[in-house]
Protein backbone atom coordinates (compact mmCIF):
# COMPACT_ATOMS: atom_id res chain seq x y z
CA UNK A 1 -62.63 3.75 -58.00
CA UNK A 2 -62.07 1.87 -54.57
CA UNK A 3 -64.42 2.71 -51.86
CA UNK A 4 -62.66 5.06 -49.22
CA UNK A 5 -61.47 2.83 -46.08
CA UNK A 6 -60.43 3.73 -42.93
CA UNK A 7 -56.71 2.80 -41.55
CA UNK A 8 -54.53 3.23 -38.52
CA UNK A 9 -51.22 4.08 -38.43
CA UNK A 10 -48.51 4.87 -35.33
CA UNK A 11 -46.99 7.24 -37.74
CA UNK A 12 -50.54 9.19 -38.81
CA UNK A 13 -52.53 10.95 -36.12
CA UNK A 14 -50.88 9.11 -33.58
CA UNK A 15 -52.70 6.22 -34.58
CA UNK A 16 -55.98 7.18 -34.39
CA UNK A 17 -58.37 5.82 -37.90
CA UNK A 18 -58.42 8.13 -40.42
CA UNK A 19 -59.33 8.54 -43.76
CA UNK A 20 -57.27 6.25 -46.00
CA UNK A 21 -54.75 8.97 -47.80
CA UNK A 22 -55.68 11.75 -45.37
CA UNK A 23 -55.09 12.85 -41.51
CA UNK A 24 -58.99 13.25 -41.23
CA UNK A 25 -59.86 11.21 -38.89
CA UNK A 26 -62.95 9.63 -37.54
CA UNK A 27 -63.14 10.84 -34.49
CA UNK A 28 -62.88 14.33 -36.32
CA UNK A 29 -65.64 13.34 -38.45
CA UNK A 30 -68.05 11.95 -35.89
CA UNK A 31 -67.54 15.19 -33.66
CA UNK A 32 -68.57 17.88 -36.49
CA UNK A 33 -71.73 15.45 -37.79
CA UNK A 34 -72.84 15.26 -34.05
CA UNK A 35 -72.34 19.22 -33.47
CA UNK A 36 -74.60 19.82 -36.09
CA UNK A 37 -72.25 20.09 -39.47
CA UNK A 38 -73.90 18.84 -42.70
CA UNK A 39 -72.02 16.21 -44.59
CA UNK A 40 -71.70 19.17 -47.29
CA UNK A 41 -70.49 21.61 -44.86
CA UNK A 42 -67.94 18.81 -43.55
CA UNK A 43 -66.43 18.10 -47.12
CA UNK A 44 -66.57 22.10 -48.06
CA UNK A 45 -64.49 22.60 -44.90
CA UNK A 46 -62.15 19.17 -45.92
CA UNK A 47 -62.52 18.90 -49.58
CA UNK A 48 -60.11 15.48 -49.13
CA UNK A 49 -63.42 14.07 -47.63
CA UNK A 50 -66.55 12.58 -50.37
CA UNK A 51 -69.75 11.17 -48.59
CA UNK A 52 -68.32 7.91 -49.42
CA UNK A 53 -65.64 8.21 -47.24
CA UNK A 54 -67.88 10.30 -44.06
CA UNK A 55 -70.07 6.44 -44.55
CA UNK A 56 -66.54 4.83 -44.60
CA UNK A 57 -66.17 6.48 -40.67
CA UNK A 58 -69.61 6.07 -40.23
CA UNK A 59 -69.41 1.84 -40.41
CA UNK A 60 -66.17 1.76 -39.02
CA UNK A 61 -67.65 3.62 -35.86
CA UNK A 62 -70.62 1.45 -35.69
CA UNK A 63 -68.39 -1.50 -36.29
CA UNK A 64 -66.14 -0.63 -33.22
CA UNK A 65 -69.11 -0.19 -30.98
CA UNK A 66 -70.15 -3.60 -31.53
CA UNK A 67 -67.53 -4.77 -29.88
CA UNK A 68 -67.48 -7.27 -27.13
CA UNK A 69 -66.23 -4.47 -24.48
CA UNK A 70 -69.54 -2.43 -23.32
CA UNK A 71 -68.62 1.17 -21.74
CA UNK A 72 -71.25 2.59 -20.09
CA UNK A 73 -72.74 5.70 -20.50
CA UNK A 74 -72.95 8.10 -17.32
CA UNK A 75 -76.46 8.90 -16.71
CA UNK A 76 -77.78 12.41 -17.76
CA UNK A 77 -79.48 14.50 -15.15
CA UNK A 78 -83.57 15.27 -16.31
């Protein structure tokens, strides 16, 4: 079996990467793992998903962030 991979495409999500083969996409993904959903919750609540394809998001988001563009945080109150 192929390893999941994450695409774009104008006519999907508006464009926004997904999930090859499904409309989950990785913004969806990073949003419930940083609220606190387990990777089991997240593929009992979108049985499309397998943890191969939550690490698929996972490097494409890292990958993206190492871009050359730098956004800056805004700076949290203590």
């Amino acid at each position: 079996m192929l390893a999941p991979t994450i695409v774009s495409d104008p006519n999907v999500m508006m464009g926004k990467p997904v999930v090859a083969g499904t409309r989950i996409t990785v913004e969806l993904i990073l949003e419930e793992l940083a609220a606190g959903t387990s990777v089991s919750e997240l593929i009992a609540g979108h049985p499309a998903l397998t943890p191969d394809a939550i690490s698929a998001a996972l490097k494409f988001a890292a990958g993206a962030l190492r871009a050359d563009t730098v956004y800056p945080a805004p700076r949290q109150s203590a």
